[in-house]
N, C-alpha and C. Protein backbone atom coordinates (compact mmCIF):
# COMPACT_ATOMS: atom_id res chain seq x y z
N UNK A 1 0.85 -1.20 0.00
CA UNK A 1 0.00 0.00 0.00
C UNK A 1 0.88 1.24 0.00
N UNK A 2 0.22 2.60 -0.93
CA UNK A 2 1.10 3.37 -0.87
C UNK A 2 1.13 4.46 0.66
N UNK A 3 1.78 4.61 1.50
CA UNK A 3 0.97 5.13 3.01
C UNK A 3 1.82 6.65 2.57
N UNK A 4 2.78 6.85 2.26
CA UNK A 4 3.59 8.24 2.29
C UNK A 4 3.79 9.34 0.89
N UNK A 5 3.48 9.96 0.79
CA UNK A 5 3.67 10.98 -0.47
C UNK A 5 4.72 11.17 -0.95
N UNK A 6 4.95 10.96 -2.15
CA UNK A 6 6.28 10.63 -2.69
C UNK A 6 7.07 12.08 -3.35
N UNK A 7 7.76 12.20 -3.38
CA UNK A 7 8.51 13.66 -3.42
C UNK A 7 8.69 13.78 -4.92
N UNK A 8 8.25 14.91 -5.21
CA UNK A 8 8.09 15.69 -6.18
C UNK A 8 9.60 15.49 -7.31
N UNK A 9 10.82 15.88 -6.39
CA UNK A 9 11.57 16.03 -7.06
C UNK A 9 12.60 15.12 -6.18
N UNK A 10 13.44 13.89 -7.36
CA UNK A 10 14.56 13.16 -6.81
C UNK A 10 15.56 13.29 -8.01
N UNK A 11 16.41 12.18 -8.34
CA UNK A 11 17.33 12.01 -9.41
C UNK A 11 17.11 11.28 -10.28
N UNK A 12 17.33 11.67 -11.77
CA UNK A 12 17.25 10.84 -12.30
C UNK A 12 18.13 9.37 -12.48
N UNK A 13 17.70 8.45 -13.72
CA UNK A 13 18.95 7.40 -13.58
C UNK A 13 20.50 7.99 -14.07
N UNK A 14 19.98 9.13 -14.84
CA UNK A 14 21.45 9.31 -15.47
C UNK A 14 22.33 10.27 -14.74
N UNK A 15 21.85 10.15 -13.09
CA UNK A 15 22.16 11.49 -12.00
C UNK A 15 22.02 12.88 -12.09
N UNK A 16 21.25 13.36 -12.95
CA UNK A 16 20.53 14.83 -13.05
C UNK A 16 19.45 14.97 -12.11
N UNK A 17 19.06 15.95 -11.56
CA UNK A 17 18.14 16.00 -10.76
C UNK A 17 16.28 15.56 -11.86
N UNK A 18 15.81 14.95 -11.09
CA UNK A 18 14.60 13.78 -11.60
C UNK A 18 13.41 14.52 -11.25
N UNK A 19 12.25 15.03 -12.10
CA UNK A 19 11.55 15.29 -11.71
C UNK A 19 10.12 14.47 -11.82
N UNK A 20 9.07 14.25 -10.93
CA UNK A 20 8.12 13.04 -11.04
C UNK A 20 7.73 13.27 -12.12
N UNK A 21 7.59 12.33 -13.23
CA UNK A 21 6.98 12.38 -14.00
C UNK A 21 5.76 10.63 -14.55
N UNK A 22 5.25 10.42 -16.04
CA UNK A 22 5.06 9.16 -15.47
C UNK A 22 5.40 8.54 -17.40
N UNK A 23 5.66 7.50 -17.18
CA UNK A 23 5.98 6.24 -18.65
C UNK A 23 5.67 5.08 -18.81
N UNK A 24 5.28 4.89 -20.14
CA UNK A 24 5.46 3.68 -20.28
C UNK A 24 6.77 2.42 -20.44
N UNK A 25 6.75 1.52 -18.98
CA UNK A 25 8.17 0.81 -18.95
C UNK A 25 7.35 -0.98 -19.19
N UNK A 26 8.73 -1.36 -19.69
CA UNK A 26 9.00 -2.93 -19.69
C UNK A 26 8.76 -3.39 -18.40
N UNK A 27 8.61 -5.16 -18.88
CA UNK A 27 8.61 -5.63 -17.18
C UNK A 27 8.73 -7.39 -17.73
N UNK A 28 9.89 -7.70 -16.99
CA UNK A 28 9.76 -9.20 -17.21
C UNK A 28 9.11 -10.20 -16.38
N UNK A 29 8.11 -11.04 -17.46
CA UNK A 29 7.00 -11.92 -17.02
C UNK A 29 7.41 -12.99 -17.16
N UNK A 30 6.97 -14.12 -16.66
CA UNK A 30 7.01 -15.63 -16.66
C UNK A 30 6.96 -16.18 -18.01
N UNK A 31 6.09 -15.09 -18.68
CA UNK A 31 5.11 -15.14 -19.97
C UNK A 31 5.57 -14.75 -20.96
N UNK A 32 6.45 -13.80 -20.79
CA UNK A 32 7.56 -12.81 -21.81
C UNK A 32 7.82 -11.52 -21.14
N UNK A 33 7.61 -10.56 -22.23
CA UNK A 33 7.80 -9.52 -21.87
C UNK A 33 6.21 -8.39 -21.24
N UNK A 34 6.33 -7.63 -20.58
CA UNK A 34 4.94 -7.01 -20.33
C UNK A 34 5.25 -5.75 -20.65
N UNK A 35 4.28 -5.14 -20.54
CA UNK A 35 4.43 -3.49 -20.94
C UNK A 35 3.55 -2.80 -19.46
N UNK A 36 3.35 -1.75 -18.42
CA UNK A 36 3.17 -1.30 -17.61
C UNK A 36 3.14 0.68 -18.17
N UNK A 37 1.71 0.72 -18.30
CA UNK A 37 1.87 2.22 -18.53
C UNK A 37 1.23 3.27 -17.34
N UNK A 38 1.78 4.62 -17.68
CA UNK A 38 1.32 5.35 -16.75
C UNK A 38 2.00 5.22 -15.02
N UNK A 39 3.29 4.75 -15.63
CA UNK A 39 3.80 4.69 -14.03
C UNK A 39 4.66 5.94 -13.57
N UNK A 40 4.89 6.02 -12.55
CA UNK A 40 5.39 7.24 -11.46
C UNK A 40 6.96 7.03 -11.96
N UNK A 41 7.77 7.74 -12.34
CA UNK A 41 9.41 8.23 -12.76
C UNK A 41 9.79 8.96 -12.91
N UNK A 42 11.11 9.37 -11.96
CA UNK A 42 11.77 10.74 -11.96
C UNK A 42 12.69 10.40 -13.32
N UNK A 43 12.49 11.84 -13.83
CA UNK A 43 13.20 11.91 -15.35
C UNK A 43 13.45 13.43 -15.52
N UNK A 44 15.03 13.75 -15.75
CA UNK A 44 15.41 14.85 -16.39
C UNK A 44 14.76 15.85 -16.81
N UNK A 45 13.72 15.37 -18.15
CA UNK A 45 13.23 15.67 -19.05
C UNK A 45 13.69 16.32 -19.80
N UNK A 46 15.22 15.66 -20.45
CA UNK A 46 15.80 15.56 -21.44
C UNK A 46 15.29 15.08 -22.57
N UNK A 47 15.29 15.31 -23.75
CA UNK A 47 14.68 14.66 -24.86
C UNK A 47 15.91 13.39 -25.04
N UNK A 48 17.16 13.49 -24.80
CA UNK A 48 18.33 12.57 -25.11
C UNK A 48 18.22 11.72 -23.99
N UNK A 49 17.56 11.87 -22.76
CA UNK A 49 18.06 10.67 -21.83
C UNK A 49 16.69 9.79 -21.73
N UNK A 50 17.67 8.23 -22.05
CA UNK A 50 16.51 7.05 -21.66
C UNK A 50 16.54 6.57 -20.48
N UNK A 51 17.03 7.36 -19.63
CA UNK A 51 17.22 6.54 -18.12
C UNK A 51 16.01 7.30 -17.36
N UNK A 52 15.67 6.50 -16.27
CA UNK A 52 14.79 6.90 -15.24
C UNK A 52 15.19 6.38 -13.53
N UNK A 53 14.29 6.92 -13.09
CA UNK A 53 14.68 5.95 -11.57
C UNK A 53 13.39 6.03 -11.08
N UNK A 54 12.69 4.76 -10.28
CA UNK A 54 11.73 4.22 -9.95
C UNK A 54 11.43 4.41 -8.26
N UNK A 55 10.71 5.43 -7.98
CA UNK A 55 10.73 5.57 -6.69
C UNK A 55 10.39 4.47 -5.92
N UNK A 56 10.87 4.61 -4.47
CA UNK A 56 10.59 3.15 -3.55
C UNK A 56 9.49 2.23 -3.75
N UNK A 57 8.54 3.41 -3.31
CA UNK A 57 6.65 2.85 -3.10
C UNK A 57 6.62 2.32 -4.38
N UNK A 58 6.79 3.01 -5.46
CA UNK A 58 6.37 2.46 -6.92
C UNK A 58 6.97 1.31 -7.51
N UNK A 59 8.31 0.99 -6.91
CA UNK A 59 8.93 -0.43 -7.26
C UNK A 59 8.55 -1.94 -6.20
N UNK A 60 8.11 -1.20 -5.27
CA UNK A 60 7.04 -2.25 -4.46
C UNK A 60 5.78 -2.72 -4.78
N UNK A 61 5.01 -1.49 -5.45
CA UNK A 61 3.81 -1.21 -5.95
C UNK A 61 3.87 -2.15 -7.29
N UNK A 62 5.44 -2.48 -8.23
CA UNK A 62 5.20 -2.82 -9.39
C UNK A 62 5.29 -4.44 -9.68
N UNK A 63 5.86 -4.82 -8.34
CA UNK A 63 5.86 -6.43 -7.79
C UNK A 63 4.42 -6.97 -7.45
N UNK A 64 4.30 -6.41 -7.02
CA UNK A 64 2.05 -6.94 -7.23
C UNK A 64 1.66 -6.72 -8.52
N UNK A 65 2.07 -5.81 -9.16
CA UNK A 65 1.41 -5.41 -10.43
C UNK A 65 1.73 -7.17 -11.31
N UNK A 66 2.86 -6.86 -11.30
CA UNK A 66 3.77 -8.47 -12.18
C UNK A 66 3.21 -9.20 -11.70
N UNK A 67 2.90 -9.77 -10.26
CA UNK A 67 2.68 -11.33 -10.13
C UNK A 67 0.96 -11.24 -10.32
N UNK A 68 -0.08 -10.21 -10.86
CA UNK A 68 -1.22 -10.26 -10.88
C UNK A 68 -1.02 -10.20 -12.83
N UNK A 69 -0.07 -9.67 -13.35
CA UNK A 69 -0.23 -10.04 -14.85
C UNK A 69 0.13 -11.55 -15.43
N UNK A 70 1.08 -11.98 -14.45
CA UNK A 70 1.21 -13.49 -14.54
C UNK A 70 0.02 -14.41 -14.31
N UNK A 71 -0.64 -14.21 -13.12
CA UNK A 71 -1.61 -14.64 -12.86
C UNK A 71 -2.80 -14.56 -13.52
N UNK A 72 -3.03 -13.34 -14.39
CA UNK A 72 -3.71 -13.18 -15.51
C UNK A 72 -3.43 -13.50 -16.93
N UNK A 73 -1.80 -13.98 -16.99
CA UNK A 73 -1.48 -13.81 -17.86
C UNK A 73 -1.44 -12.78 -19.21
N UNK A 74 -1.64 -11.62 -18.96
CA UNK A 74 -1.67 -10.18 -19.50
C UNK A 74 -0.02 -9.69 -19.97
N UNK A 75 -0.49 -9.20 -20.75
CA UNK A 75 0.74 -8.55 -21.33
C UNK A 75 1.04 -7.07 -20.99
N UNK A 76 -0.19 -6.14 -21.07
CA UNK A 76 -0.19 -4.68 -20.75
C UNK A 76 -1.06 -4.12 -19.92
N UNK A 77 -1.38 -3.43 -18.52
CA UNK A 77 -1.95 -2.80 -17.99
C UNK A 77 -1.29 -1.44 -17.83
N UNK A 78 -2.12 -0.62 -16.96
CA UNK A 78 -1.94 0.51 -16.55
C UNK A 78 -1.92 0.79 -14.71
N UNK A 79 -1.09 1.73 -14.87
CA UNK A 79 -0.26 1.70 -13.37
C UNK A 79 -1.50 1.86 -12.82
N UNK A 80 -1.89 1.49 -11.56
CA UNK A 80 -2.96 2.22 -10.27
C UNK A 80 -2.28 1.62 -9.28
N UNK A 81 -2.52 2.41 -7.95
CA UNK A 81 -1.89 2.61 -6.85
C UNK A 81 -3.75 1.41 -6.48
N UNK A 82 -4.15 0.43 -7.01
CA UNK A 82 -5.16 -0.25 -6.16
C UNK A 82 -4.37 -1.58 -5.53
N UNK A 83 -4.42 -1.76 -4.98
CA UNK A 83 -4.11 -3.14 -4.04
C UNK A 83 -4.55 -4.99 -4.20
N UNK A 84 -5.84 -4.42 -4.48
CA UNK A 84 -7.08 -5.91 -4.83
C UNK A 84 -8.24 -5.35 -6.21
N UNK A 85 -8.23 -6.18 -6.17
CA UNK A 85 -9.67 -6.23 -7.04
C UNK A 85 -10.70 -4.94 -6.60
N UNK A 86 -10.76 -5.45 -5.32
CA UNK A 86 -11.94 -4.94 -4.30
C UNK A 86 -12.01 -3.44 -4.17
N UNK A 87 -10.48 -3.45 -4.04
CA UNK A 87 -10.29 -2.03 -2.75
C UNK A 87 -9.39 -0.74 -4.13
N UNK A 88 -10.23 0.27 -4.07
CA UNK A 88 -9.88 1.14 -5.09
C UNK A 88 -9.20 2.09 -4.02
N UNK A 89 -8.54 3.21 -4.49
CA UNK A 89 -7.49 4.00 -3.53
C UNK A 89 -7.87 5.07 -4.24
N UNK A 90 -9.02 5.95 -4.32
CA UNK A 90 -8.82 7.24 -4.90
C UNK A 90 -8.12 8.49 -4.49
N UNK A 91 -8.06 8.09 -2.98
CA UNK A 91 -7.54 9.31 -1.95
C UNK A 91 -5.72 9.03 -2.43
N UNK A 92 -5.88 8.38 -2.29
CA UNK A 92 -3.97 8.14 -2.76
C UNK A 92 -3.63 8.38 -4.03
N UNK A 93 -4.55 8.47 -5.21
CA UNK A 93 -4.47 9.02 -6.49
C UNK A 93 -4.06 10.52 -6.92
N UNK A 94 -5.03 10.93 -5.49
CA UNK A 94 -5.39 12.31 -5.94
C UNK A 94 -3.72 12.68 -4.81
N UNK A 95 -3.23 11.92 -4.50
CA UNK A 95 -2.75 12.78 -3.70
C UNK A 95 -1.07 12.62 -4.53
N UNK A 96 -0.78 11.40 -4.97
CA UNK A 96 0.09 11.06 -6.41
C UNK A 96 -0.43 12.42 -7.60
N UNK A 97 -1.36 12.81 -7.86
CA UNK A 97 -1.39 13.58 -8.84
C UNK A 97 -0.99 15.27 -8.30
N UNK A 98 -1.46 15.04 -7.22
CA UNK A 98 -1.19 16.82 -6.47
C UNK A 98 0.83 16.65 -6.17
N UNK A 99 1.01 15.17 -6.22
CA UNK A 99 2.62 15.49 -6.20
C UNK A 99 3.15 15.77 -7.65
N UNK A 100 2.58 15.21 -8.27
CA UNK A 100 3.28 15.68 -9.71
C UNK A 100 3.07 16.82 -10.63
N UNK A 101 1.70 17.33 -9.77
CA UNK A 101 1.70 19.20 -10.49
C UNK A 101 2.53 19.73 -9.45
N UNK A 102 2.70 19.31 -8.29
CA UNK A 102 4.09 20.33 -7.65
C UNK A 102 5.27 20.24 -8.49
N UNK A 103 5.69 18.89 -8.89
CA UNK A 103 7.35 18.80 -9.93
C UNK A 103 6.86 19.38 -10.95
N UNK A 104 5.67 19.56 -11.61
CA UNK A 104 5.19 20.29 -12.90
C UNK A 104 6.00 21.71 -12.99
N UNK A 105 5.21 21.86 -11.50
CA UNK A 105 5.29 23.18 -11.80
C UNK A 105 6.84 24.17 -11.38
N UNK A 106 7.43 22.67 -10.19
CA UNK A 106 8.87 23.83 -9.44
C UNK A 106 9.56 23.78 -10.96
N UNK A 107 9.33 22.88 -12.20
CA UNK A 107 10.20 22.89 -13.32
C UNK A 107 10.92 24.31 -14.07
N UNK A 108 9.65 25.11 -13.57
CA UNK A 108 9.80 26.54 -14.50
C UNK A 108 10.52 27.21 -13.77
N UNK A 109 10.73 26.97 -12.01
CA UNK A 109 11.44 28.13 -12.18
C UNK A 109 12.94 28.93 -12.59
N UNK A 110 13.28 29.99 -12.80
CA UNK A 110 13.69 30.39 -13.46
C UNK A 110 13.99 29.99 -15.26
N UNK A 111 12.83 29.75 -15.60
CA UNK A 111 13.05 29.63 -17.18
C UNK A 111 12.64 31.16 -17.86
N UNK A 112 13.19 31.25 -18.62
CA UNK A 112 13.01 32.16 -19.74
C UNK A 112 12.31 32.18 -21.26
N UNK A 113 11.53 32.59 -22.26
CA UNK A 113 11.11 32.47 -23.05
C UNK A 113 11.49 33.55 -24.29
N UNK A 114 11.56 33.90 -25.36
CA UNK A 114 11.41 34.43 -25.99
C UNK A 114 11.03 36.03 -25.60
N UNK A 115 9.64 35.88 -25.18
CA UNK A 115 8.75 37.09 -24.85
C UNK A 115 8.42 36.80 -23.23
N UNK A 116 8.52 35.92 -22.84
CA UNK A 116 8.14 36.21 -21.17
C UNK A 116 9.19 35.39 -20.45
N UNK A 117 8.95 35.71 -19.36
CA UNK A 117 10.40 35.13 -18.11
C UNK A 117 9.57 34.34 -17.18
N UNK A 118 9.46 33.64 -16.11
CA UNK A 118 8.84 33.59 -15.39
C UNK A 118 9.53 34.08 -13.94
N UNK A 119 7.84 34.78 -13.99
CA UNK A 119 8.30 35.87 -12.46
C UNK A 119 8.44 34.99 -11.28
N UNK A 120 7.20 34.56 -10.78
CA UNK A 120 7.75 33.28 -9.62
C UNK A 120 6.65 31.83 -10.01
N UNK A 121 6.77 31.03 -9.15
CA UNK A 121 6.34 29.93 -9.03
C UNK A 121 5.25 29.88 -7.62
N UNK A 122 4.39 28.95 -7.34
CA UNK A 122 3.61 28.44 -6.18
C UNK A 122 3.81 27.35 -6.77
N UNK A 123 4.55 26.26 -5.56
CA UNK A 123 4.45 25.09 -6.03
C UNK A 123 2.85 24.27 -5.84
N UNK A 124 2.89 23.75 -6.77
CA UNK A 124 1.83 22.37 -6.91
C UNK A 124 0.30 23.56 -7.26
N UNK A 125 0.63 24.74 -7.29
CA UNK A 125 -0.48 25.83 -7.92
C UNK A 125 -0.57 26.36 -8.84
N UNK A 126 0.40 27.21 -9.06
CA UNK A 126 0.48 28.36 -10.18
C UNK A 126 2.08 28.72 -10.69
N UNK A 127 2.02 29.25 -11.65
CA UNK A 127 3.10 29.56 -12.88
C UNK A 127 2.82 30.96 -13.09
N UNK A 128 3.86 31.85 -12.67
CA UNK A 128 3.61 33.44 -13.28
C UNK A 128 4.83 33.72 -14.32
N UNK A 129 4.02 34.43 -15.37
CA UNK A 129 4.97 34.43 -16.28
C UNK A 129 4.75 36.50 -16.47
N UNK A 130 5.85 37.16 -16.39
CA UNK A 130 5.84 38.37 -16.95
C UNK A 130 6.54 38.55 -18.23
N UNK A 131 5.56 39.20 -19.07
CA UNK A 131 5.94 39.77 -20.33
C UNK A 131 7.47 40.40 -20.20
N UNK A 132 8.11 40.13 -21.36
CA UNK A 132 9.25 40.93 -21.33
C UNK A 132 8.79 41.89 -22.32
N UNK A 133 7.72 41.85 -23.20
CA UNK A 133 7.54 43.37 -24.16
C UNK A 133 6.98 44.52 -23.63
N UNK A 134 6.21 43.99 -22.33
CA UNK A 134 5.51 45.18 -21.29
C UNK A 134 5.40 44.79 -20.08
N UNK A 135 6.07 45.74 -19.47
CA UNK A 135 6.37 45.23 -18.18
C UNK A 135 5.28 44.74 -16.89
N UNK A 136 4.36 45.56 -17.48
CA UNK A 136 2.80 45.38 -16.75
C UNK A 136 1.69 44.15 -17.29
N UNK A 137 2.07 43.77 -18.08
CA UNK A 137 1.66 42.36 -18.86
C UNK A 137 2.40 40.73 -18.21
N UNK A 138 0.94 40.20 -17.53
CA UNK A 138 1.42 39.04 -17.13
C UNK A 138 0.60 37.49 -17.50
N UNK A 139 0.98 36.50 -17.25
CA UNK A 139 0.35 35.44 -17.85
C UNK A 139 -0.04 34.73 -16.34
N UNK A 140 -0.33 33.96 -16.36
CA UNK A 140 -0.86 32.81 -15.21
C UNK A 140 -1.45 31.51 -15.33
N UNK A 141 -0.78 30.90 -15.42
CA UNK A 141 -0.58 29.10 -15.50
C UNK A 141 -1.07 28.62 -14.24
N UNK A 142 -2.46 28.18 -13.72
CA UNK A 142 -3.07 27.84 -12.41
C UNK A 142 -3.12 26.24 -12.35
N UNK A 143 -3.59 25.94 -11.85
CA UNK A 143 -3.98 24.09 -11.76
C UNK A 143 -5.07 24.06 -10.81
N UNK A 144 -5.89 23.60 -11.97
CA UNK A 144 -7.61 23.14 -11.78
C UNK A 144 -7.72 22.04 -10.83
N UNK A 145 -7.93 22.49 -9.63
CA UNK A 145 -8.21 21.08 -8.42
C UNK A 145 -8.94 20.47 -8.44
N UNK A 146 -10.47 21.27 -9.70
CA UNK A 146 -11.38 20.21 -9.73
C UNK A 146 -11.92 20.31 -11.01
N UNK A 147 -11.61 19.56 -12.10
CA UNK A 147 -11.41 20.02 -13.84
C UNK A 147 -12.95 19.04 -13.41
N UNK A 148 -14.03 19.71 -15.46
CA UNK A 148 -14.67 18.73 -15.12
C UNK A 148 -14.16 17.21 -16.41
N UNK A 149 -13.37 17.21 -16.54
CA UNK A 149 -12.93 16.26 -17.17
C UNK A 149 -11.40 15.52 -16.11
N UNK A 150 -11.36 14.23 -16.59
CA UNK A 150 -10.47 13.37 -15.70
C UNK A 150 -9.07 14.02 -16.14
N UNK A 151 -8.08 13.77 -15.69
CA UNK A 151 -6.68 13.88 -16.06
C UNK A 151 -6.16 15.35 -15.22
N UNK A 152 -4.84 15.85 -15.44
CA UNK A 152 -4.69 17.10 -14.91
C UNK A 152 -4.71 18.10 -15.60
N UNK A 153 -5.49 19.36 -14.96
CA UNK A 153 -5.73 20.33 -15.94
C UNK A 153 -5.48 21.98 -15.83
N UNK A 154 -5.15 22.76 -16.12
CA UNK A 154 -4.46 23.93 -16.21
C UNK A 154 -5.62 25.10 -16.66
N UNK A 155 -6.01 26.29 -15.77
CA UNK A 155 -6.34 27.56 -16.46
C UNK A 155 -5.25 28.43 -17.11
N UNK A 156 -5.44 28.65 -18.06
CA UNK A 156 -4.30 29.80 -18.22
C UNK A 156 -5.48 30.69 -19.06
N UNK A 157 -4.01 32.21 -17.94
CA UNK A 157 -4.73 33.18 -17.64
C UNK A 157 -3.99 34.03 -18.24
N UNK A 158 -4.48 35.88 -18.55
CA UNK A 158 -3.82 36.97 -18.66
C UNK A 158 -4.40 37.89 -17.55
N UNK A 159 -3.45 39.21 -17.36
CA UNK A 159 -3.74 40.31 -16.43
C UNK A 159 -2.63 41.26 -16.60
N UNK A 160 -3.11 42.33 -16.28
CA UNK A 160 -1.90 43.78 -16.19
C UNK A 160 -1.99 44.12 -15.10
N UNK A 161 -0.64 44.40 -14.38
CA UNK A 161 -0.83 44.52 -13.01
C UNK A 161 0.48 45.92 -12.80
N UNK A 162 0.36 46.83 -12.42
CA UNK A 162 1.29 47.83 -12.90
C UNK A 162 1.07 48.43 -11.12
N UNK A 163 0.72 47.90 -10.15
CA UNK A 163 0.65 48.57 -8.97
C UNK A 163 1.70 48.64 -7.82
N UNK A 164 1.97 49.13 -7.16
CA UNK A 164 3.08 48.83 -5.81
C UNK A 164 2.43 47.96 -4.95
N UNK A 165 3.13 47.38 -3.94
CA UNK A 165 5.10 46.78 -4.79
C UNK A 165 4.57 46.35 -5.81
N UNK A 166 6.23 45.52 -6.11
CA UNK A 166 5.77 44.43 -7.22
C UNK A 166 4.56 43.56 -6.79
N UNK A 167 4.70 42.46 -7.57
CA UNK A 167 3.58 41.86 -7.39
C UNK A 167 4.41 40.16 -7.10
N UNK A 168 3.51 40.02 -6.03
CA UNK A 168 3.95 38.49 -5.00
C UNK A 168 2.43 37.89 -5.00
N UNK A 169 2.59 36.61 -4.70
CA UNK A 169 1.56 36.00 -4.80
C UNK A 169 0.43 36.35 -3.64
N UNK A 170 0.72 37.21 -2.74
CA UNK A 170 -0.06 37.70 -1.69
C UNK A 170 -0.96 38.75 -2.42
N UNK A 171 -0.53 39.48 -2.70
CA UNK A 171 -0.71 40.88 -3.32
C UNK A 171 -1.71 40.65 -4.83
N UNK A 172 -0.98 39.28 -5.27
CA UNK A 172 -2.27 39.13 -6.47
C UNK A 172 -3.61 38.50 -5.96
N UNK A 173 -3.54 37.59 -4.67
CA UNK A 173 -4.69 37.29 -4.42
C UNK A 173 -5.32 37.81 -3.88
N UNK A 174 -5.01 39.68 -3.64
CA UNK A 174 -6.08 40.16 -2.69
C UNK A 174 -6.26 41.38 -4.24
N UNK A 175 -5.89 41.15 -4.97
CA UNK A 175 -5.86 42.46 -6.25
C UNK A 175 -6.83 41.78 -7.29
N UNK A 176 -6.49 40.19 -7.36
CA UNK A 176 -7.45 39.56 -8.31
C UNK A 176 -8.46 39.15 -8.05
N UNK A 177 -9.05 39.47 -6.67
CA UNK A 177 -10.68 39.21 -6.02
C UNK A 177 -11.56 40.45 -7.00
N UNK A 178 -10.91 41.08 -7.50
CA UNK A 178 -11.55 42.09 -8.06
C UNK A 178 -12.23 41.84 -9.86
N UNK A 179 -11.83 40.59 -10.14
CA UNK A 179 -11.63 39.78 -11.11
C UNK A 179 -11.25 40.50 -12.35
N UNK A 180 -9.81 40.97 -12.15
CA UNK A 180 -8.79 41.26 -13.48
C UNK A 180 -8.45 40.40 -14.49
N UNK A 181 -8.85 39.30 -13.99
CA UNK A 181 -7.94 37.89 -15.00
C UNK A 181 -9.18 37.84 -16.24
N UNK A 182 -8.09 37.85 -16.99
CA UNK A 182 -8.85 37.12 -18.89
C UNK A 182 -8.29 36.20 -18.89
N UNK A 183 -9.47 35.19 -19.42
CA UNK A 183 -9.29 33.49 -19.14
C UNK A 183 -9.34 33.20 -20.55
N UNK A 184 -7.79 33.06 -21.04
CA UNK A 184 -7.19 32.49 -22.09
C UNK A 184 -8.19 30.79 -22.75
N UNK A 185 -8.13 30.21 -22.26
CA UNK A 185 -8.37 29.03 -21.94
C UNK A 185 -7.92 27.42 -20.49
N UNK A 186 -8.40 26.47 -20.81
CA UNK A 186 -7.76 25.57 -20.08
C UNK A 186 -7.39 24.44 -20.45
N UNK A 187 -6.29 24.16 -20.24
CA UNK A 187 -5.44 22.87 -21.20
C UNK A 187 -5.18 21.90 -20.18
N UNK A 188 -4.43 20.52 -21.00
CA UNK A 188 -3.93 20.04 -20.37
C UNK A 188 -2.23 19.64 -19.78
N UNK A 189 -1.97 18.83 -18.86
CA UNK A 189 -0.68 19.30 -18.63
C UNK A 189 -0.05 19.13 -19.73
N UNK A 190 0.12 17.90 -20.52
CA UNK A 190 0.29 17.40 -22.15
C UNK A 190 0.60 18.86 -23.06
N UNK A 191 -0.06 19.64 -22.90
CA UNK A 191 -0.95 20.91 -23.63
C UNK A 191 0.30 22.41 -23.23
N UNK A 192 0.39 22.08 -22.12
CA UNK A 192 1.43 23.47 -21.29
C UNK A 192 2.33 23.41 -22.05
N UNK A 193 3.19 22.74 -22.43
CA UNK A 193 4.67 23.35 -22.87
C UNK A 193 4.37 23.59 -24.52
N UNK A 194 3.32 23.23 -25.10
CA UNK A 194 3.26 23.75 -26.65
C UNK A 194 2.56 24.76 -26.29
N UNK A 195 1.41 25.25 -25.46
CA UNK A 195 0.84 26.49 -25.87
C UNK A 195 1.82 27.54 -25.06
N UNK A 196 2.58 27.41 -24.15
CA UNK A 196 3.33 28.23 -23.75
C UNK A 196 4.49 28.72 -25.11
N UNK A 197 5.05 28.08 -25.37
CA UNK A 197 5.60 28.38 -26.56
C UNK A 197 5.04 29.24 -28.20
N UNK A 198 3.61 28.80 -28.10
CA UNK A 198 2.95 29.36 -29.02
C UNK A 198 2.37 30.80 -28.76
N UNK A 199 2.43 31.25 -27.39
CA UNK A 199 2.42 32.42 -26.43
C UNK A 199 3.58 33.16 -26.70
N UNK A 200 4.87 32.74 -26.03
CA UNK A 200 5.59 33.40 -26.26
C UNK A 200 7.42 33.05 -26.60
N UNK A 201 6.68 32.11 -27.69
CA UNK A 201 8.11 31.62 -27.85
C UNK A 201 9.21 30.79 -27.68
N UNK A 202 10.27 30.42 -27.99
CA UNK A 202 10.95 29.65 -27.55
C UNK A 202 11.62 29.95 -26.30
N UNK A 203 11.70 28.52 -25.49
CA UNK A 203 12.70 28.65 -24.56
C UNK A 203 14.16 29.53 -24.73
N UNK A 204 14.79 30.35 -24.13
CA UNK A 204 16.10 30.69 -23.96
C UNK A 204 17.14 30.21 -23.34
């Protein structure tokens, strides 16, 4: 059973720092080979590296998985944190998915774009991105706690915020009760790194 929340950010296999992410991996069966998708792996997110590393819970978690595809004789399932037949774990799902929009999101910080920088981060919440063509022009990358579709899902937002001080995540949530935000649309996580780019550009 999974009892502890698994950390956002570890190493990868190729010793770069690993951020949770999830893949489809191999797995050797009695039977041959199996396939296991949708599982929990810290990864670079290098386009060049094939290595990963398999957190604790999830390489415990993947020894039941195997001796129930043998027993079924199956070739391919999909990862779930369930235990039995019986006993479904949604609370432990949701709480696996709220760890991996935190590594989602500590990813950005300090990245740069073309046309915007990002100003700060809230982990496992929000993404602020300020325009570099106007300084009062900002973006906002949120995470939908309760999408009405399954999977994880993202508002992204615009706003101009030109007031003293700068602007901290305190200061926007008592400025944006006033409802400044234009609601771009909402994507999915899949979805973030192409429409961010189609926003404002390539990475720097």
């Amino acid at each position: 059973m999974f009892e502890q929340t698994i950390n956002p950010i570890d190493t990868c296999g190729c010793g770069d720092t690993g951020y949770l992410t999830t893949r489809k991996i191999p797995i050797d069966l009695a039977h041959g080979v199996g396939y296991i998708e949708n599982v929990p792996v810290y990864h670079c997110r290098s386009n060049s590296c094939s290595e990963f590393a398999l957190p604790p819970e999830v390489s415990r978690r993947l020894e039941d998985i195997a001796e129930q595809m043998e027993a079924d004789h199956s070739t391919q399932v999909v990862y779930t944190w369930r235990t039995t037949q019986e006993e479904s774990a949604p609370p432990l799902q949701k709480a696996y998915q709220q760890t991996q929009v935190e590594s989602f999101t500590l990813q950005f910080i300090g990245r740069e774009y073309t046309d915007a920088r990002v100003a700060f981060v809230v982990p496992g919440q929000a993404v602020f991105f300020q325009s570099t063509l106007e300084d009062s022009e900002y973006f906002l990358l949120r995470y939908d706690a309760k999408p009405s579709s399954e999977g994880i899902w993202f508002d992204f937002l615009k706003f101009y915020y030109d007031e003293q001080p700068d602007l901290t995540y305190e200061a926007f949530s008592a400025w944006s009760e006033e409802g400044y935000l234009k609601e771009l649309g909402s994507i999915t996580l899949d979805e973030v790194e192409d429409t961010l780019q189609d926003e404002f550009g390539e990475l720097t």
